[in-house]
Protein backbone atom coordinates (compact mmCIF):
# COMPACT_ATOMS: atom_id res chain seq x y z
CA UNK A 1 -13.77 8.90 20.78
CA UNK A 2 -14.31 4.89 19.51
CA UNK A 3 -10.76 4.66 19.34
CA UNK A 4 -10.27 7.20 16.88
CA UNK A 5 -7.06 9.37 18.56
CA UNK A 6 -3.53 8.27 18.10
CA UNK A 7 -0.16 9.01 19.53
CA UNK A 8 3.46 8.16 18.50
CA UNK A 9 4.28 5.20 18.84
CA UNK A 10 7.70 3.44 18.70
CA UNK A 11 9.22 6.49 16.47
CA UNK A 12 5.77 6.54 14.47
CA UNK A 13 2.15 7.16 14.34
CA UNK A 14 -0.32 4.50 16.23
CA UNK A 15 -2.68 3.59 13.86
CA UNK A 16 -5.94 4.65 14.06
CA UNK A 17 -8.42 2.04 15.04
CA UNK A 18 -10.80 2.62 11.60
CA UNK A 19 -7.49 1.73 9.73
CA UNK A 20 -6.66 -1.68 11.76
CA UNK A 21 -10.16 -2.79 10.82
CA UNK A 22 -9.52 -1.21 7.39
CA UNK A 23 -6.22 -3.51 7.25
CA UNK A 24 -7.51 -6.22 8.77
CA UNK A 25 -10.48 -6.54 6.58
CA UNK A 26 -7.96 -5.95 3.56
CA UNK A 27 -6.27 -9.06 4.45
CA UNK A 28 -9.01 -11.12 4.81
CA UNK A 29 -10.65 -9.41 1.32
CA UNK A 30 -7.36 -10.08 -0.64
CA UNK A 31 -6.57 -13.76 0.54
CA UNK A 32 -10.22 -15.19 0.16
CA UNK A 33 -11.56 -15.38 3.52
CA UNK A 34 -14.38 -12.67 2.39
CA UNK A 35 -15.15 -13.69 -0.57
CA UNK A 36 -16.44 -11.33 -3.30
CA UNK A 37 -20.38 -10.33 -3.20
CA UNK A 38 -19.71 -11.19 0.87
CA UNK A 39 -22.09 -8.44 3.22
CA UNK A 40 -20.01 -6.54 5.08
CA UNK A 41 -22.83 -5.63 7.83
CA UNK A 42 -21.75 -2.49 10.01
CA UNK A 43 -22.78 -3.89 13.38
CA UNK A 44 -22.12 -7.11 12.95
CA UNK A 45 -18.27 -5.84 12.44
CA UNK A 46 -18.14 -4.06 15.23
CA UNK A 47 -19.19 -6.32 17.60
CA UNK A 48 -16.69 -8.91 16.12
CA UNK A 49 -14.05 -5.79 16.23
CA UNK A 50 -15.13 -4.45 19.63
CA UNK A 51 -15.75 -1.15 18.52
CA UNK A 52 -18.71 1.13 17.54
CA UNK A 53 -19.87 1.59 14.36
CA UNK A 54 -18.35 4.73 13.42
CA UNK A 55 -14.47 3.32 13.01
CA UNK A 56 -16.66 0.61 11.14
CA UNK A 57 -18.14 3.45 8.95
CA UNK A 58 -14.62 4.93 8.58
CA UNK A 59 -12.83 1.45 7.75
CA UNK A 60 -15.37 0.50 4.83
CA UNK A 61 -15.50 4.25 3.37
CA UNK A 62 -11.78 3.44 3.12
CA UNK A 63 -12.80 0.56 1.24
CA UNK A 64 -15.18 2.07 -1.36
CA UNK A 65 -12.52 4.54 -1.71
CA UNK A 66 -10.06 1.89 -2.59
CA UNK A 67 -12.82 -0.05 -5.15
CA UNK A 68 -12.54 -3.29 -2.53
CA UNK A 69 -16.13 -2.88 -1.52
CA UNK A 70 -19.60 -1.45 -3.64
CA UNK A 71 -22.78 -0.02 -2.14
CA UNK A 72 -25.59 -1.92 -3.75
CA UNK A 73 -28.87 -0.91 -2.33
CA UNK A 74 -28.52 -0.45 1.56
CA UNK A 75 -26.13 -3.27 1.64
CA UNK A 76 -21.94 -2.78 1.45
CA UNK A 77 -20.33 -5.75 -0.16
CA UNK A 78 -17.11 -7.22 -1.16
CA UNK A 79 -16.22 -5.99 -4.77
CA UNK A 80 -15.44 -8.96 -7.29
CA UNK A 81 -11.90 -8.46 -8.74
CA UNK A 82 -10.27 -11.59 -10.63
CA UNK A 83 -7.06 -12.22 -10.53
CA UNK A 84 -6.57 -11.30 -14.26
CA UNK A 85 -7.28 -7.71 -13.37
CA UNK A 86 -5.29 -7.78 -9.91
CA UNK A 87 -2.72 -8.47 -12.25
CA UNK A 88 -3.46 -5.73 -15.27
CA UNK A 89 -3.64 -2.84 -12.42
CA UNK A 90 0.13 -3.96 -11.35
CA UNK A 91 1.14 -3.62 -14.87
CA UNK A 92 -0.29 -0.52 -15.08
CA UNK A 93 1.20 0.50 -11.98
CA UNK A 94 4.67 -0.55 -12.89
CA UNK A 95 4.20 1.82 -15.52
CA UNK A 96 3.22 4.46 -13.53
CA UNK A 97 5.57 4.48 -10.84
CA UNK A 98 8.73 4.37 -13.27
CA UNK A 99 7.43 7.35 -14.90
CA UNK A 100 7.34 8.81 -11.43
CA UNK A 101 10.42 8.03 -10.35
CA UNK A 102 11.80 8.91 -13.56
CA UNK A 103 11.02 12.45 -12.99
CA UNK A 104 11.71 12.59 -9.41
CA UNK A 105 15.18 11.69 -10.03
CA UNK A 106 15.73 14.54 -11.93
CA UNK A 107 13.58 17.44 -10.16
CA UNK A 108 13.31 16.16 -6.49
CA UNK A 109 14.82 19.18 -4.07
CA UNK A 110 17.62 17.91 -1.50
CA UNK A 111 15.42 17.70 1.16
CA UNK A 112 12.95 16.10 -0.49
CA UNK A 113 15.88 13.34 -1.32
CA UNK A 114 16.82 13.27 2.59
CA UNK A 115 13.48 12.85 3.68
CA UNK A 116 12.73 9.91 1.52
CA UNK A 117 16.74 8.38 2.70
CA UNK A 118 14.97 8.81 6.07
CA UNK A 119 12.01 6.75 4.88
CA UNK A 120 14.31 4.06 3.40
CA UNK A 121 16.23 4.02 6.40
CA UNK A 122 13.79 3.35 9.15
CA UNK A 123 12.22 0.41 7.52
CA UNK A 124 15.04 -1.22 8.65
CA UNK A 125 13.91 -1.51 12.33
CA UNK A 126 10.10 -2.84 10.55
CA UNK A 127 12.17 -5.37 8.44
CA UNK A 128 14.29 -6.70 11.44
CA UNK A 129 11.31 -7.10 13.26
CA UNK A 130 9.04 -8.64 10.64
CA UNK A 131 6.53 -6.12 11.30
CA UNK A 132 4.73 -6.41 8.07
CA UNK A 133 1.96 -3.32 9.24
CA UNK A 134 5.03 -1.28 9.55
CA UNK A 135 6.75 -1.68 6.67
CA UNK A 136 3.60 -1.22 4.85
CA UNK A 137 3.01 2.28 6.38
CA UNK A 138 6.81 3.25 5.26
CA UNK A 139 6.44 1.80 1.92
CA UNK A 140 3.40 3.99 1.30
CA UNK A 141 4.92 6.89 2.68
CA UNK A 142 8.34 6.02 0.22
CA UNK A 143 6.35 5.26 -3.04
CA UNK A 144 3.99 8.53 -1.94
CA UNK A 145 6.97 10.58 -1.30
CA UNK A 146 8.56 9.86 -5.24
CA UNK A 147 4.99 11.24 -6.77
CA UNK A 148 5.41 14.44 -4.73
CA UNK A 149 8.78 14.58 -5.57
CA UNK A 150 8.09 14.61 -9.63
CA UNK A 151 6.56 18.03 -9.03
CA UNK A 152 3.57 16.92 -11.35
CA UNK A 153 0.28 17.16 -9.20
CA UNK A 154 -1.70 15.66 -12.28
CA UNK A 155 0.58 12.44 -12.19
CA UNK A 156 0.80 12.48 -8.52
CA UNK A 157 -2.64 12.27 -8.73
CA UNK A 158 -2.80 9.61 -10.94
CA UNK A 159 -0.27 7.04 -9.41
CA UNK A 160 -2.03 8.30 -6.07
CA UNK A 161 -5.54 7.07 -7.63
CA UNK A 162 -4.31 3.31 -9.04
CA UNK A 163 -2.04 3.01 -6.13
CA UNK A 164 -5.51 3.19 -3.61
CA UNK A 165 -7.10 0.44 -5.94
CA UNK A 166 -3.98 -2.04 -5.05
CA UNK A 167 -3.67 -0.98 -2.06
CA UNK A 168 -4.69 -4.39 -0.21
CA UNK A 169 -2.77 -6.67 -2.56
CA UNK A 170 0.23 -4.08 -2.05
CA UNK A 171 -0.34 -5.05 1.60
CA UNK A 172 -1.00 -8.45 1.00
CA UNK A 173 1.89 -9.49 -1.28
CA UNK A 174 4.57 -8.18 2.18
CA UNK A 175 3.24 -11.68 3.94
CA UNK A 176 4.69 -14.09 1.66
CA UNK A 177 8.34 -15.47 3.41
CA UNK A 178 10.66 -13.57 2.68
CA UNK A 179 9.30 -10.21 1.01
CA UNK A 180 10.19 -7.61 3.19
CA UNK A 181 13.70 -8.01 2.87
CA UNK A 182 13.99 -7.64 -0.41
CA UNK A 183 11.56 -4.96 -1.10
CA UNK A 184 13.76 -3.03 0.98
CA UNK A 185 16.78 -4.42 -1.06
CA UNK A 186 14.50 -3.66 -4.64
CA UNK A 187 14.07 0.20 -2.51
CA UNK A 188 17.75 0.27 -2.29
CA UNK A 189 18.75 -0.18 -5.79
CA UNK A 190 16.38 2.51 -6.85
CA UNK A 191 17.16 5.15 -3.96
CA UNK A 192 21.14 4.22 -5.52
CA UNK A 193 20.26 4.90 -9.38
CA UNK A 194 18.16 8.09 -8.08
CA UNK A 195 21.51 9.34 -6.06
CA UNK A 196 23.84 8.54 -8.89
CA UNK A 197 21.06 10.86 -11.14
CA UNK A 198 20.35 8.04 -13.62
CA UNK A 199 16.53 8.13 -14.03
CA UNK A 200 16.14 5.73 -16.39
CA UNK A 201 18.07 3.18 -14.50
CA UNK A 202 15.95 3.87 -11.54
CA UNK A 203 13.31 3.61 -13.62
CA UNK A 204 13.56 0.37 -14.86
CA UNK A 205 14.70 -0.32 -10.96
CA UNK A 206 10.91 0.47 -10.20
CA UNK A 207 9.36 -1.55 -12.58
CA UNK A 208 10.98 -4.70 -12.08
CA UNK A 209 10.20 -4.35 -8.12
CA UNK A 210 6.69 -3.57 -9.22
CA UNK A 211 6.64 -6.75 -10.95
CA UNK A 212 8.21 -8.54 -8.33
CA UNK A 213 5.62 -7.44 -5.73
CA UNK A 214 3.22 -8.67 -8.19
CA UNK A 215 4.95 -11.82 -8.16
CA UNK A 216 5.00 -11.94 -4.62
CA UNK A 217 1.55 -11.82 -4.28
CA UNK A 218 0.44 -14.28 -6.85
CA UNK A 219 3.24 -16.71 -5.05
CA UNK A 220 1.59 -15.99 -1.40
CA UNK A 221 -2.20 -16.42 -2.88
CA UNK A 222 -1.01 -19.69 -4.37
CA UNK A 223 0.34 -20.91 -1.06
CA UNK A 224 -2.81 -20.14 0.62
């Protein structure tokens, strides 16, 4: 089944072997090793993977999904994305995920608010360990999580849509010393405004740890 089943794992879900060459092509997309208009040839990649071509298929569908790669012709290749723009979609998404969390403070259902707690708390375990693939799963299932919970399918939607685009620098901007610590301490201060009810607090809680992801990342690529 090229790879394709998966089984818990260490409290979670193994990844799927079309999403570690998904990830693993999203590093290598957002820190300049594949540079934009690169060919992202199907067998070629899964000979260097060790895989067949259909987690291949699956990884750069992902991808096009995601705007990182185009189709041009019979040829997949790396999208071109400045740095300007990088940097305009994390604005944007600051925006959107304050509005989100805005909303979720106020209409989220108890267990909704226990379920993301239990998000919050097992990236603990991912932070200890520096496992930057696993703190990236539970930070997508956190932020993911505070859409559902504004009860607004259009904006969940929406922040679901943007939040695809970024999702490799998202990814990316976890590697630079230091970050996963205090994205989980930036989580913490809005899961605390959230349980005291203040939505605007937790609002502006969001946006600055938007920011500072975006800060992050610009840091990291700069380092490079």
């Amino acid at each position: 089944m090229d790879g394709q089943t998966s089984s818990d794992e260490a409290g979670g879900r193994r990844p799927l072997l079309s999403e570690r060459i998904r990830d693993s092509l999203i590093d290598a997309i957002a820190t300049g090793q594949l540079a934009p208009g690169s060919n992202l040839d199907e067998q070629q990649l899964a000979t260097q993977y060790g895989a067949s071509r259909t987690p291949v298929r699956e990884a750069l569908r992902q991808l096009q999904t995601s705007a990182l790669v185009e189709i041009v012709g019979r040829r997949t290749l790396v999208a071109r994305l400045t740095p300007v723009r990088i940097m305009e979609m994390f604005e944007a998404m600051a925006e959107i995920e304050s509005v989100c969390v805005r909303l979720a403070t106020y209409r989220m259902t108890p267990l909704e608010r226990s379920a993301l707690l239990r998000i919050h708390e097992a990236t603990d375990v991912a932070v200890a360990a520096g496992d930057v693939d696993g703190y990236d799963r539970l930070n997508r299932e956190f932020h993911e999580a505070l859409y559902k919970a504004t009860h607004n399918t259009f904006l969940e939607e929406q922040a679901l849509s943007v939040r695809a685009r970024l999702s490799a620098f998202r990814r990316v901007q976890l590697r630079q010393q230091g970050r996963l610590p205090r994205s989980r301490g930036e989580h913490d201060e809005v899961l605390q405004a959230i349980n005291e009810g203040d939505g605007e607090t937790a609002a502006r809680r969001m946006r600055a740890h938007m920011l500072s992801a975006a800060g992050a990342l610009e840091n990291y690529l700069k380092d490079r």
